[in-house]
N, C-alpha and C. Protein backbone atom coordinates (compact mmCIF):
# COMPACT_ATOMS: atom_id res chain seq x y z
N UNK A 1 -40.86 61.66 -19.27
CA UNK A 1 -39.66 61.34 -20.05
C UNK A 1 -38.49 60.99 -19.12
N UNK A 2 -38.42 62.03 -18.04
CA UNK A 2 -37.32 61.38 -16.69
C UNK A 2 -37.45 60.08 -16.29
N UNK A 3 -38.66 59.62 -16.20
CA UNK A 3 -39.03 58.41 -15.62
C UNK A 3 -38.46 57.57 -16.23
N UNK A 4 -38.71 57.64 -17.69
CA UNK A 4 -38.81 56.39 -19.15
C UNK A 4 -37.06 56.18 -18.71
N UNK A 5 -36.38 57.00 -19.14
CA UNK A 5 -34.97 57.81 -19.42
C UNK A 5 -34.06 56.78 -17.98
N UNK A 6 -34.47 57.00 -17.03
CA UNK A 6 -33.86 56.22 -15.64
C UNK A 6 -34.44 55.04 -15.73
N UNK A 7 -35.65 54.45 -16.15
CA UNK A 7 -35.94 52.81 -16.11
C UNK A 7 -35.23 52.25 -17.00
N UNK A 8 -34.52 52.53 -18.38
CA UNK A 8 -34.24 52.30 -19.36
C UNK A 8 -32.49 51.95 -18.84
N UNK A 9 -31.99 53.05 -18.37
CA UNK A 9 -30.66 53.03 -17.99
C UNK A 9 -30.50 52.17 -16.73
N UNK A 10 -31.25 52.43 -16.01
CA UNK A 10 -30.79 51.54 -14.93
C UNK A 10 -31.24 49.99 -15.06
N UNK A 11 -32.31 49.50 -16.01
CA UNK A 11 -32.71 48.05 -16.11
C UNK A 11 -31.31 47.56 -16.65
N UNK A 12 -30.71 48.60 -17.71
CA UNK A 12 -30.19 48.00 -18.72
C UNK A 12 -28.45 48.22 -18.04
N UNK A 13 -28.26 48.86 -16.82
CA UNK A 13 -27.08 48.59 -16.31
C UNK A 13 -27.26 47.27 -15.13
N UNK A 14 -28.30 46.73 -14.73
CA UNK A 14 -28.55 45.92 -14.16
C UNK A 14 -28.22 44.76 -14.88
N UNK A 15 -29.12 44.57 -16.10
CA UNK A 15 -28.79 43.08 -17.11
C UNK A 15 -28.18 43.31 -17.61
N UNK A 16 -27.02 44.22 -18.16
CA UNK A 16 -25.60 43.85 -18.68
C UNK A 16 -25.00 42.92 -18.53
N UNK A 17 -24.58 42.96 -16.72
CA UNK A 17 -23.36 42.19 -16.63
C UNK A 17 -23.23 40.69 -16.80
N UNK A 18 -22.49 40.06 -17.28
CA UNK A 18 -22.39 38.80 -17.89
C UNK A 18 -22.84 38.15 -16.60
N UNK A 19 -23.77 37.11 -16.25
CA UNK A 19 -24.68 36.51 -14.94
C UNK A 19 -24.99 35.33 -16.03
N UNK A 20 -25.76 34.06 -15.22
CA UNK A 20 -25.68 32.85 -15.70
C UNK A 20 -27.13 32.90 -16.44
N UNK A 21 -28.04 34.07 -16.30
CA UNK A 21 -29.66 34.16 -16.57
C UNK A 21 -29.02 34.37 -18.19
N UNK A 22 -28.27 35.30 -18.34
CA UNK A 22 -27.35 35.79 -19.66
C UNK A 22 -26.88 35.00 -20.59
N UNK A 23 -26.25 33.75 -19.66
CA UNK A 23 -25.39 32.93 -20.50
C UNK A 23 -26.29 31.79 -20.92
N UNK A 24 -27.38 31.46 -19.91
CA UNK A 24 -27.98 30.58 -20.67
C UNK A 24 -29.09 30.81 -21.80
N UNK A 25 -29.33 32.48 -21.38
CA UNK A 25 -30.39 32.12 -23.16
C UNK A 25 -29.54 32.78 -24.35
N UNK A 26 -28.61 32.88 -24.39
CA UNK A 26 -27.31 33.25 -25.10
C UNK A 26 -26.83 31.85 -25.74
N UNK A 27 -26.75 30.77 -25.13
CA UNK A 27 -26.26 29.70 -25.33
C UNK A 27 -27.82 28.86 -26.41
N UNK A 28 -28.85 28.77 -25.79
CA UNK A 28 -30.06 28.99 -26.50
C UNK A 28 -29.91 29.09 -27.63
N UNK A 29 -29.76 30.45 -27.86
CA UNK A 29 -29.89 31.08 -29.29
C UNK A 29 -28.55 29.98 -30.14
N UNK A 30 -27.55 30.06 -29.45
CA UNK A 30 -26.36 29.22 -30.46
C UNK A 30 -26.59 27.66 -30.40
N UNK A 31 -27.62 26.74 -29.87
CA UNK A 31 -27.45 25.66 -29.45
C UNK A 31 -28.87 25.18 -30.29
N UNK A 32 -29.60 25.78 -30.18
CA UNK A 32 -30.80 25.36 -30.99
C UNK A 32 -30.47 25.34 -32.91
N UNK A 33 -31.44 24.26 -32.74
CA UNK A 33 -31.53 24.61 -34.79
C UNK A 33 -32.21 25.69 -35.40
N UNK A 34 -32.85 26.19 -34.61
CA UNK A 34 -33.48 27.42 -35.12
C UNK A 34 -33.96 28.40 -34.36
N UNK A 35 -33.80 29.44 -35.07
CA UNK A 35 -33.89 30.53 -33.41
C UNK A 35 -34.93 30.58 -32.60
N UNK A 36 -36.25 30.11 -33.62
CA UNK A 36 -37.57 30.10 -32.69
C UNK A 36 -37.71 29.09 -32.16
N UNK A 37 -36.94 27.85 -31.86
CA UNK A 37 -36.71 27.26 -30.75
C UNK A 37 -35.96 27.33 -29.40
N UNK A 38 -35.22 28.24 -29.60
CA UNK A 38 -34.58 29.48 -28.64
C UNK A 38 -35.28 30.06 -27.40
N UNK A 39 -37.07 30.35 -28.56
CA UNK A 39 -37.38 31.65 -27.88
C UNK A 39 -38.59 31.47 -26.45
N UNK A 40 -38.81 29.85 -26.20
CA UNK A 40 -38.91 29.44 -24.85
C UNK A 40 -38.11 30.01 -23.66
N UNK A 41 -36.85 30.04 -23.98
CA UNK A 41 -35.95 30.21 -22.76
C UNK A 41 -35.96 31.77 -22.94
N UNK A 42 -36.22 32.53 -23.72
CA UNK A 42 -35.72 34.16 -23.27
C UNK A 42 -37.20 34.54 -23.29
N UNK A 43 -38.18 34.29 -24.00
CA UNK A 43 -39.87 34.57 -22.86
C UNK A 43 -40.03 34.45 -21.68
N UNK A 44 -39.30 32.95 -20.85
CA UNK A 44 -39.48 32.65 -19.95
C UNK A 44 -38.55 33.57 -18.72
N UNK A 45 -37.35 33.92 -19.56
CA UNK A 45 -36.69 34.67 -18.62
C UNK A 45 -37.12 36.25 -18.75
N UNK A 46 -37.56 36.53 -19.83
CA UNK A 46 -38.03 37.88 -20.07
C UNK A 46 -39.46 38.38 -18.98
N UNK A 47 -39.92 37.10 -19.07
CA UNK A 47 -41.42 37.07 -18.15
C UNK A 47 -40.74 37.46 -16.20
N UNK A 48 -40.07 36.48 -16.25
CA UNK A 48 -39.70 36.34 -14.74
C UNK A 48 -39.03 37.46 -14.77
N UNK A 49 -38.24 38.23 -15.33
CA UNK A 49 -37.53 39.58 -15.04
C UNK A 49 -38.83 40.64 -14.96
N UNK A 50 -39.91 40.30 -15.70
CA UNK A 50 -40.65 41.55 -15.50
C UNK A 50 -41.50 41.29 -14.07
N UNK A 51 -41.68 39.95 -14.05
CA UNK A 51 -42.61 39.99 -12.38
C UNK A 51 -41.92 40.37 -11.20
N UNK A 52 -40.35 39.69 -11.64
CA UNK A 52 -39.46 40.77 -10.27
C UNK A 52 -39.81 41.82 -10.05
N UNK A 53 -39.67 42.61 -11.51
CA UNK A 53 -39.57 44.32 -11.93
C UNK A 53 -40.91 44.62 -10.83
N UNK A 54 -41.93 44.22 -11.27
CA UNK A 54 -43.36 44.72 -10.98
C UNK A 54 -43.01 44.45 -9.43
N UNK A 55 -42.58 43.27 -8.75
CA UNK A 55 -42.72 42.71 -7.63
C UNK A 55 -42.11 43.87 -6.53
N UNK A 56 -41.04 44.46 -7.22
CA UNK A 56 -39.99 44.98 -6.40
C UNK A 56 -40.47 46.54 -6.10
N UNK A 57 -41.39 46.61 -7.22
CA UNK A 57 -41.63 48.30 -7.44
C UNK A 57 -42.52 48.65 -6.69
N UNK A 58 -43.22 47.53 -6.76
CA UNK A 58 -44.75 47.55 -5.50
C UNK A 58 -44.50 46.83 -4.30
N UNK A 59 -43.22 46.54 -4.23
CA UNK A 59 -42.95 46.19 -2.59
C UNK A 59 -43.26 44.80 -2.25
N UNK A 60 -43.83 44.24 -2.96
CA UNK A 60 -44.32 42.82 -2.31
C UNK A 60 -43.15 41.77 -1.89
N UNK A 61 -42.57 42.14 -2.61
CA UNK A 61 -40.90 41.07 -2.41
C UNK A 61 -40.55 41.15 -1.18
N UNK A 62 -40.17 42.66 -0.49
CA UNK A 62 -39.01 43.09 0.21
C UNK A 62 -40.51 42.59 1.71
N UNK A 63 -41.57 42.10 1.36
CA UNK A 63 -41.98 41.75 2.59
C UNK A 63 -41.20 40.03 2.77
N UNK A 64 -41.33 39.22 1.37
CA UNK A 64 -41.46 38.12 1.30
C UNK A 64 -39.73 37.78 2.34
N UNK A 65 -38.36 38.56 1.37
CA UNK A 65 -37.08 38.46 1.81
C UNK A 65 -36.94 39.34 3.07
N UNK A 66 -38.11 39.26 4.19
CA UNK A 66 -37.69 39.65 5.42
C UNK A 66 -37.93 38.28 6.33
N UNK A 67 -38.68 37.02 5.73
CA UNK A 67 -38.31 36.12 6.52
C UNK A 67 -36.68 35.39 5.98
N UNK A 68 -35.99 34.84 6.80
CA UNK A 68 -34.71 34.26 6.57
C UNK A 68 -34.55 32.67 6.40
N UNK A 69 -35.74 32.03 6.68
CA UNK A 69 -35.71 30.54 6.59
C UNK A 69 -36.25 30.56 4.41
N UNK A 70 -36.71 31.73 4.37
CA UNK A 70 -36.80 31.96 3.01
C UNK A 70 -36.16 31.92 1.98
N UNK A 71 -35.09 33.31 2.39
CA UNK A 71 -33.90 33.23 1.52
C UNK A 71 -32.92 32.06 1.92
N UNK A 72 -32.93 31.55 3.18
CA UNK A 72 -32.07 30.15 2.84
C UNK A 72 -32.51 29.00 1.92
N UNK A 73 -33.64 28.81 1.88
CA UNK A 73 -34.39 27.72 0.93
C UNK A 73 -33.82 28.13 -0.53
N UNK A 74 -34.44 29.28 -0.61
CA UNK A 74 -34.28 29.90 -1.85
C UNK A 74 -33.01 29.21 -2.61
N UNK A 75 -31.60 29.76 -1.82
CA UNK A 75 -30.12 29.59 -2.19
C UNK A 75 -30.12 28.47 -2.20
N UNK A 76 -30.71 27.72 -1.36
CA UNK A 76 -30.48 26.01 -1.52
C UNK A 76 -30.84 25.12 -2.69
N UNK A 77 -32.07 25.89 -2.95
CA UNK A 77 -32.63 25.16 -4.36
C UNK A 77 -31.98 25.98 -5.27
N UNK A 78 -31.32 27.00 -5.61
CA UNK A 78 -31.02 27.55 -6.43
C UNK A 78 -29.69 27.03 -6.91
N UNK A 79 -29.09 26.65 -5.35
CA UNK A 79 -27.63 26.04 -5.93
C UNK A 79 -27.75 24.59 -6.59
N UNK A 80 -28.71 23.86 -6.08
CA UNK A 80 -29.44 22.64 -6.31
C UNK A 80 -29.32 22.65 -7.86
N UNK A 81 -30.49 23.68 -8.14
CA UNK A 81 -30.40 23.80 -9.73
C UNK A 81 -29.25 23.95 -10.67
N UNK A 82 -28.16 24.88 -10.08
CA UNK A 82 -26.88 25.37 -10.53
C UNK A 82 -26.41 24.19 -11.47
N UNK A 83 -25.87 23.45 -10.41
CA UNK A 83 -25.05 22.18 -10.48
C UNK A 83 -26.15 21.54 -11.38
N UNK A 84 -27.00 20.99 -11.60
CA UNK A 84 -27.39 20.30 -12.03
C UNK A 84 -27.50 20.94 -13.78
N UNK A 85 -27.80 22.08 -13.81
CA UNK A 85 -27.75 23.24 -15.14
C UNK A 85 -26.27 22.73 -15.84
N UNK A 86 -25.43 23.24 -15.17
CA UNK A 86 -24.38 23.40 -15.22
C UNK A 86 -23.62 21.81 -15.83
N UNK A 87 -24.23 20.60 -15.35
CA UNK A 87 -23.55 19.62 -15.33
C UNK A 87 -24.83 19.31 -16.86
N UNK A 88 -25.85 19.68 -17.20
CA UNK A 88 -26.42 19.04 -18.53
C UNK A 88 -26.06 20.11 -19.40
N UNK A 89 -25.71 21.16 -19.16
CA UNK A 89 -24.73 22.08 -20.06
C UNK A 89 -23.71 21.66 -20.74
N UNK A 90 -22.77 21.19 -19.94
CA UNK A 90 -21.24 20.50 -19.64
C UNK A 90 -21.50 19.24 -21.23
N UNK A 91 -22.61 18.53 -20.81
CA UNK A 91 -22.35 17.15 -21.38
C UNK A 91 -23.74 17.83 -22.74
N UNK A 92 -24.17 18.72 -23.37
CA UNK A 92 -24.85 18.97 -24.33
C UNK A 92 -24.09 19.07 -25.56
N UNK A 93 -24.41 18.40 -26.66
CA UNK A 93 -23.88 18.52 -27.98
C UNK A 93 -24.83 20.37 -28.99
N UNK A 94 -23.66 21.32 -29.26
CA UNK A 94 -24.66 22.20 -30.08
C UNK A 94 -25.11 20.93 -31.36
N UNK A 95 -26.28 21.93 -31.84
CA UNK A 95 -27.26 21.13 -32.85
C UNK A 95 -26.24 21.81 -34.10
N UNK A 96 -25.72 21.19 -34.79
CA UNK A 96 -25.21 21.24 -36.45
C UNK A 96 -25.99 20.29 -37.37
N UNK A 97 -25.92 20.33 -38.33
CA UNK A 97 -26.73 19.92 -39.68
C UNK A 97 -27.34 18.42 -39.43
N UNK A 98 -26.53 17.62 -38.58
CA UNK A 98 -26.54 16.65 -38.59
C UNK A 98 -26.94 15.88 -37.21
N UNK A 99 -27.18 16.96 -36.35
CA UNK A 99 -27.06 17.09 -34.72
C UNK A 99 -28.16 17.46 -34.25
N UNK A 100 -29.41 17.19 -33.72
CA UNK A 100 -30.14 17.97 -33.12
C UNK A 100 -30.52 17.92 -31.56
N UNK A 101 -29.39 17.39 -30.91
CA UNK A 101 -29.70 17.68 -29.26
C UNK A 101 -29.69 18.16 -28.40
N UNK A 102 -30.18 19.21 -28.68
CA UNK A 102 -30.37 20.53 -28.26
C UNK A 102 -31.62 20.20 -27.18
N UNK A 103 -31.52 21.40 -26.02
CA UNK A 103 -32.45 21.26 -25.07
C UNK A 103 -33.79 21.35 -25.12
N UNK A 104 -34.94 20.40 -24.90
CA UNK A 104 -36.55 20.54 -25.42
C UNK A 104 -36.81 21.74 -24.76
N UNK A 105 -37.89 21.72 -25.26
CA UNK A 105 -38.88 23.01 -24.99
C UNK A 105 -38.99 23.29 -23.02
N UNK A 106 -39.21 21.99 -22.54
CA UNK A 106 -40.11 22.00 -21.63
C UNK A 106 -38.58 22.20 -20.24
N UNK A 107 -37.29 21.69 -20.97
CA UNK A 107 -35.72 21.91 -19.69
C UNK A 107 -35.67 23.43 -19.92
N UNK A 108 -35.85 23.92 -21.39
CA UNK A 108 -35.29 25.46 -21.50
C UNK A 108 -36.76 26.16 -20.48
N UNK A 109 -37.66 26.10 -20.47
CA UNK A 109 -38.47 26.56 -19.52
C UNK A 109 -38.03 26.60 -18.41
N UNK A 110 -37.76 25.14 -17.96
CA UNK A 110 -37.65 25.03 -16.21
C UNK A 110 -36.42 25.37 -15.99
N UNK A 111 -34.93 25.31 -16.91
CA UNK A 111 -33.88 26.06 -16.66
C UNK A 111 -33.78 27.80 -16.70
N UNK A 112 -34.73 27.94 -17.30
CA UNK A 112 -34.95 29.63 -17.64
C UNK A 112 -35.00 30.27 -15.92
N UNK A 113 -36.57 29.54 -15.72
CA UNK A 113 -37.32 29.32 -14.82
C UNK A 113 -36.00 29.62 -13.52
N UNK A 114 -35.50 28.59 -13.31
CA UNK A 114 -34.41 28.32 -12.10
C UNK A 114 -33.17 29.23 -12.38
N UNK A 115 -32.37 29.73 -13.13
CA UNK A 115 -31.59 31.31 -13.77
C UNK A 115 -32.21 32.33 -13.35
N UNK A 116 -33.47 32.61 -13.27
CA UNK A 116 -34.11 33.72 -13.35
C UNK A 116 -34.81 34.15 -11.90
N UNK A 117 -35.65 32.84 -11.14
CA UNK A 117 -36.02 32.98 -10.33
C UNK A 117 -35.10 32.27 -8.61
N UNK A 118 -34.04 31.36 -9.24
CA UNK A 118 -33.68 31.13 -8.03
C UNK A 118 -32.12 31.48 -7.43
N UNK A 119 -31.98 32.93 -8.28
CA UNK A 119 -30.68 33.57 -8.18
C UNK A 119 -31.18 34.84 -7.16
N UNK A 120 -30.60 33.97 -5.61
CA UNK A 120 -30.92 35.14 -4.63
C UNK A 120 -30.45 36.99 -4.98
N UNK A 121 -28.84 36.68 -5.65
CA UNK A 121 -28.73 38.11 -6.01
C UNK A 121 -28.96 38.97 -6.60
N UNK A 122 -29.70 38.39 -8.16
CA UNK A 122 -30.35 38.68 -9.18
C UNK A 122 -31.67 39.04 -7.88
N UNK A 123 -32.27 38.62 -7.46
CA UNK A 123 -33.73 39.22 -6.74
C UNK A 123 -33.32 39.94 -6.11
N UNK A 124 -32.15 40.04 -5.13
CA UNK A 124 -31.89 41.10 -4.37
C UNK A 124 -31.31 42.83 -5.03
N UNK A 125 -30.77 42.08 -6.22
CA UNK A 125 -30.14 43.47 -6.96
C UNK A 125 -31.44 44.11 -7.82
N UNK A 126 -32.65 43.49 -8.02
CA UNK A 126 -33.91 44.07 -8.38
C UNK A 126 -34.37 44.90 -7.34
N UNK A 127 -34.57 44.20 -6.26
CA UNK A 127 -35.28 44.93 -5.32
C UNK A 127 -34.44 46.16 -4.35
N UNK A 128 -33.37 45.76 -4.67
CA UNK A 128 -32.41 46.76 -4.07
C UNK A 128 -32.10 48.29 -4.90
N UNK A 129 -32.00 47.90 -6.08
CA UNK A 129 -31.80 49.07 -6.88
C UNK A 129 -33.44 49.73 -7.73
N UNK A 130 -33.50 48.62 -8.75
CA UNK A 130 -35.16 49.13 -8.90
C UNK A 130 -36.18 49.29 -8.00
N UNK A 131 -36.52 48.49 -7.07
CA UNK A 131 -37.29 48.95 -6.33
C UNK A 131 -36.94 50.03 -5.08
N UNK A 132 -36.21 50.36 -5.08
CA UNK A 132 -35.32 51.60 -3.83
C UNK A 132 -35.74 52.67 -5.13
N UNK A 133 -34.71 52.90 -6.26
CA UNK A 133 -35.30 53.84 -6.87
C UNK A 133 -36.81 54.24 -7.95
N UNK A 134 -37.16 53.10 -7.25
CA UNK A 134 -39.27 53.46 -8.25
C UNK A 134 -39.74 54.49 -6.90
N UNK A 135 -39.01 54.45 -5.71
CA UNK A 135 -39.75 55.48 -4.54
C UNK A 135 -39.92 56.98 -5.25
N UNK A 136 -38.90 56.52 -5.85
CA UNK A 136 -38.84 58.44 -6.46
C UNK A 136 -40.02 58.74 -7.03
N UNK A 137 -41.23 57.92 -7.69
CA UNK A 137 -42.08 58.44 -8.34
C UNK A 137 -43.37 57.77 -7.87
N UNK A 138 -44.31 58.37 -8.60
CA UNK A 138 -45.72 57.74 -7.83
C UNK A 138 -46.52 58.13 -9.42
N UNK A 139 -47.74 57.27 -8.73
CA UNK A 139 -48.86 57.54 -10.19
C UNK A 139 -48.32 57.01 -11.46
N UNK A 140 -48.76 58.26 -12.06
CA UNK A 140 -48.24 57.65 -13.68
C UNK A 140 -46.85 57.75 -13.84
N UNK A 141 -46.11 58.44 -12.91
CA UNK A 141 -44.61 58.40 -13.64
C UNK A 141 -43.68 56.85 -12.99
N UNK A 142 -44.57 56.54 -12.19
CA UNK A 142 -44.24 55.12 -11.50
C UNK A 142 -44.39 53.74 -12.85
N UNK A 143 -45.12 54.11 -13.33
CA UNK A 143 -45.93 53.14 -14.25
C UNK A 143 -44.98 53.30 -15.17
N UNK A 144 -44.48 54.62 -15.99
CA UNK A 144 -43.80 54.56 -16.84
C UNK A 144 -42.48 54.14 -16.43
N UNK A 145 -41.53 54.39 -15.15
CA UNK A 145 -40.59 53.58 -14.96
C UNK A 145 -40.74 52.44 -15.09
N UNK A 146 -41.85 51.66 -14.68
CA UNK A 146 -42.18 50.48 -14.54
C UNK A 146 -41.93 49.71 -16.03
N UNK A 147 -42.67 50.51 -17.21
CA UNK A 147 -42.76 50.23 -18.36
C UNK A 147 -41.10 49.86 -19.62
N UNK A 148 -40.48 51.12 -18.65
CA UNK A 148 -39.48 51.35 -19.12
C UNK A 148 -38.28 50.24 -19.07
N UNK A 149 -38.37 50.02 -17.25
CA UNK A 149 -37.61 48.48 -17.47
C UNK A 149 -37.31 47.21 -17.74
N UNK A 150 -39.48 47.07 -17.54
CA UNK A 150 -40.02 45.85 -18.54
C UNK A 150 -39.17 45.71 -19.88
N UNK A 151 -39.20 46.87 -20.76
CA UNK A 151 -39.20 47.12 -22.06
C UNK A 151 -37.59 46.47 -22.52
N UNK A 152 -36.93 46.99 -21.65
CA UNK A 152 -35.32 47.09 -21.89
C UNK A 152 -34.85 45.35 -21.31
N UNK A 153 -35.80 44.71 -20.61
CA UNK A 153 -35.42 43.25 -20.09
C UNK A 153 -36.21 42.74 -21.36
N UNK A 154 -37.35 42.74 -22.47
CA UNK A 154 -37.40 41.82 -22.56
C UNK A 154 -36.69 41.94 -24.23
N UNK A 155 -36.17 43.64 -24.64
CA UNK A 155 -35.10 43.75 -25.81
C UNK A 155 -33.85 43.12 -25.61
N UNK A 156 -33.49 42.96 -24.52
CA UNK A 156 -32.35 42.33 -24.02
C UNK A 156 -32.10 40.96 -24.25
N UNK A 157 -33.29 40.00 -23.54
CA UNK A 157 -33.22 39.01 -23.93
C UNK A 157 -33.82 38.25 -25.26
N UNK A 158 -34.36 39.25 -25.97
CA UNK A 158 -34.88 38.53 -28.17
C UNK A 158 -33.00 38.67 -28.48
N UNK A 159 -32.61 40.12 -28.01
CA UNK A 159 -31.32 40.38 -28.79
C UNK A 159 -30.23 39.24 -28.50
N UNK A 160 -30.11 38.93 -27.18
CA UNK A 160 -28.70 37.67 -26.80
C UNK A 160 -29.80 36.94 -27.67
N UNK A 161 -30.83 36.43 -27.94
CA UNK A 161 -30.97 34.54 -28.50
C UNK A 161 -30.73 35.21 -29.98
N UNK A 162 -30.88 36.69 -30.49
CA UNK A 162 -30.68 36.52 -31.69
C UNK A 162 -28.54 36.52 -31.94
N UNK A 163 -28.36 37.25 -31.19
CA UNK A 163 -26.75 37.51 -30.99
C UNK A 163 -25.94 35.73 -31.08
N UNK A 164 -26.82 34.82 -30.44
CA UNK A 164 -26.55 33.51 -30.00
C UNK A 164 -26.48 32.78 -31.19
N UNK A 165 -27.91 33.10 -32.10
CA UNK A 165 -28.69 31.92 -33.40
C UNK A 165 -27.14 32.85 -34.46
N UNK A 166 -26.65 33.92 -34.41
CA UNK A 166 -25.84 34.35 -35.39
C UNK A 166 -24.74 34.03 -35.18
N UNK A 167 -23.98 33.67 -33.97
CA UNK A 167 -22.50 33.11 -33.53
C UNK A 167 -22.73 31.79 -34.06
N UNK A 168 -23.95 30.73 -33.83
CA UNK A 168 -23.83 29.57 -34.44
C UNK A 168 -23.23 29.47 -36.26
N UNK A 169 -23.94 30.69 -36.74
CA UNK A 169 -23.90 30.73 -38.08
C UNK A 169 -22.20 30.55 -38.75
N UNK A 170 -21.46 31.19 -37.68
CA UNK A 170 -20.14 31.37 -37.84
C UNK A 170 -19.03 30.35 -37.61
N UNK A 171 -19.96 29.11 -36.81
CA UNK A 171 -19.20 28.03 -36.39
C UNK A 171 -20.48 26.80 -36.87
N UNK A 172 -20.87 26.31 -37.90
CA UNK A 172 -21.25 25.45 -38.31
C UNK A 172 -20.36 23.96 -37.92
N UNK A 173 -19.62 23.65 -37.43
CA UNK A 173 -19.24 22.70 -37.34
C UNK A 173 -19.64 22.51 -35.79
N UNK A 174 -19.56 23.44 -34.72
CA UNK A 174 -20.25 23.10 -33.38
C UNK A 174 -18.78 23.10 -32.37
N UNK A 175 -17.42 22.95 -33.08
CA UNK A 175 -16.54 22.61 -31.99
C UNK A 175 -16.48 24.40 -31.19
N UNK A 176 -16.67 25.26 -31.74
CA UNK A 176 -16.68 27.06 -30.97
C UNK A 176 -17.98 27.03 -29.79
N UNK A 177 -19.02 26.03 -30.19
CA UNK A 177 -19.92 26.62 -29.05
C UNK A 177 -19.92 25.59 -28.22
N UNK A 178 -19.24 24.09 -28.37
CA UNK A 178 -18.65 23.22 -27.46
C UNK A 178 -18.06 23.74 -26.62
N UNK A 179 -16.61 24.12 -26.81
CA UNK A 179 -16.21 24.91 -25.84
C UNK A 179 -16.81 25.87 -25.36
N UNK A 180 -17.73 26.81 -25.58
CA UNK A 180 -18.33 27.85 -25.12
C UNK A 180 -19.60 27.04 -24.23
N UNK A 181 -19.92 26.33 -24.16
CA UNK A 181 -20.84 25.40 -23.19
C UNK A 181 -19.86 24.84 -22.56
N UNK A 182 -18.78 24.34 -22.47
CA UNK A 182 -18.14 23.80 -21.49
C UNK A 182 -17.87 24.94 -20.04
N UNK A 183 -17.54 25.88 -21.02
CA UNK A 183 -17.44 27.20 -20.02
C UNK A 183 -18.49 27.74 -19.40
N UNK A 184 -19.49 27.76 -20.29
CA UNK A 184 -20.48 28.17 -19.48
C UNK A 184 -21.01 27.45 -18.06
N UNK A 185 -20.74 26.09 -18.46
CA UNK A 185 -20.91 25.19 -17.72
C UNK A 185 -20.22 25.33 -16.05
N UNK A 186 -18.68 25.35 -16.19
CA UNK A 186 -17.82 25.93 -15.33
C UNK A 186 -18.50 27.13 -14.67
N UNK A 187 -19.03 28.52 -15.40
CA UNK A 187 -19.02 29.62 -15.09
C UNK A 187 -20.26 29.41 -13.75
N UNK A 188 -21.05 28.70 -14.21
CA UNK A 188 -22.37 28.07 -13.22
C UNK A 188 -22.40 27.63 -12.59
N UNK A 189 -21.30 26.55 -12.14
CA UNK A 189 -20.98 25.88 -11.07
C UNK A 189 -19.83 26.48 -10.21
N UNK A 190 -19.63 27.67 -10.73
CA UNK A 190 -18.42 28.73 -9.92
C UNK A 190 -19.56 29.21 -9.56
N UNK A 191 -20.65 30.05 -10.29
CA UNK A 191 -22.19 30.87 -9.45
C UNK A 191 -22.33 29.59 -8.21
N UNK A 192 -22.63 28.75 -8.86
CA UNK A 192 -22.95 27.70 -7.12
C UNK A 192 -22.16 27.98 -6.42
N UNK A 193 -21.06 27.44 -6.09
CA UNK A 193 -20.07 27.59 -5.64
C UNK A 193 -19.95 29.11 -4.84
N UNK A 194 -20.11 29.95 -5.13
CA UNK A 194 -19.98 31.19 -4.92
C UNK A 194 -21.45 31.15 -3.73
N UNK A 195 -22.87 30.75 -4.25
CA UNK A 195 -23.81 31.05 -3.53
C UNK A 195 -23.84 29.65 -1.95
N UNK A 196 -22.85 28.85 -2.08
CA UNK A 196 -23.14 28.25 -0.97
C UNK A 196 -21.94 28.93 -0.43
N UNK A 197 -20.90 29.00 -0.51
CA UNK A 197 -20.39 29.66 0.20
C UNK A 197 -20.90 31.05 1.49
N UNK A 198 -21.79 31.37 0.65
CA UNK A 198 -22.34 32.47 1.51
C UNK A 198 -23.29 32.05 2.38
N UNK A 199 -23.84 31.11 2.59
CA UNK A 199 -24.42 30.16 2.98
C UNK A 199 -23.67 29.22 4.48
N UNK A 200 -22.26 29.32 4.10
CA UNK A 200 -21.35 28.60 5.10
C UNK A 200 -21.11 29.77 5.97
């Protein structure tokens, strides 16, 4: 029950904070015509949060981020992606009654995809915090941490695309989540911005 109790709290103080993995299947849920067209982008990010989870708990990562020509690639394509997210964000119409151009199946994948997997800090704040504290346990109580934070990443992300498909409901006309994609848009190319910098 200790185990469950700390995977639960700490996954879920990890994916709180407002991050661009957040905003884009959030935006998802309000941008699509229907929520189960949404639910590409928060599987896809729900999936990649749990292979971190697993990755970090069993150590395999913290071998991978000990070469450095690694994590530079990494940031490079990640900022790569940013900007480019960020700039078909910027110029996306939400889908209203009359509107349906909303992102296909196959961008919300590979944008999920690039949010999820090519955010050096997002991997580092997995492996730094979840995987530092899965040492505490072994055997089965390892497994159930394990279980625990799976569980809480992938309630996290059904709840933002459903939180998302219900803000649309409230702005049927599309000009509330216009602006709210414009920003988001901004907020992503400030994440770039932010990750080359560290880089310089």
């Amino acid at each position: 029950m200790e185990a469950f109790l700390h995977g639960m709290i700490l996954a879920f103080g990890l994916i709180l904070p407002l991050g661009v993995q957040n905003v884009f299947v959030f935006s998802q849920g309000a941008t699509q015509p229907h929520v189960l067209r949404a639910l590409p982008a928060s599987i896809t990010a729900a999936i990649c949060d749990t292979m971190l989870i697993v990755l970090a708990i069993f150590g395999l990562s913290l071998i991978v981020l000990q070469f450095e020509w690694l994590r530079i690639s990494l940031m490079v394509i990640g900022i790569i992606f940013l900007l480019y997210m960020g700039y078909t964000i910027w110029r996306s119409n939400p889908a209203t009654a009359g509107n349906n151009k909303a992102l296909p199946i196959k961008k919300q994948i590979v944008f999920a995809l690039s949010v999820s997997l090519l955010n050096p800090h997002a991997i580092l704040d997995t492996i730094g915090v979840i995987g530092t504290s899965a040492l505490k346990y072994s055997g089965t109580e390892q497994l159930i941490f394990t279980a625990a934070c799976v569980l809480i990443s992938w309630l996290w992300f059904f709840g933002l695309t459903l939180t998302g498909a219900s803000f649309k409901k409230l702005d049927s006309s599309g000009k509330l989540m216009k602006i709210f994609n414009q920003c988001s848009a901004i907020f992503i190319w400030a994440t770039a911005v932010y990750l080359a910098s560290g880089l310089l």
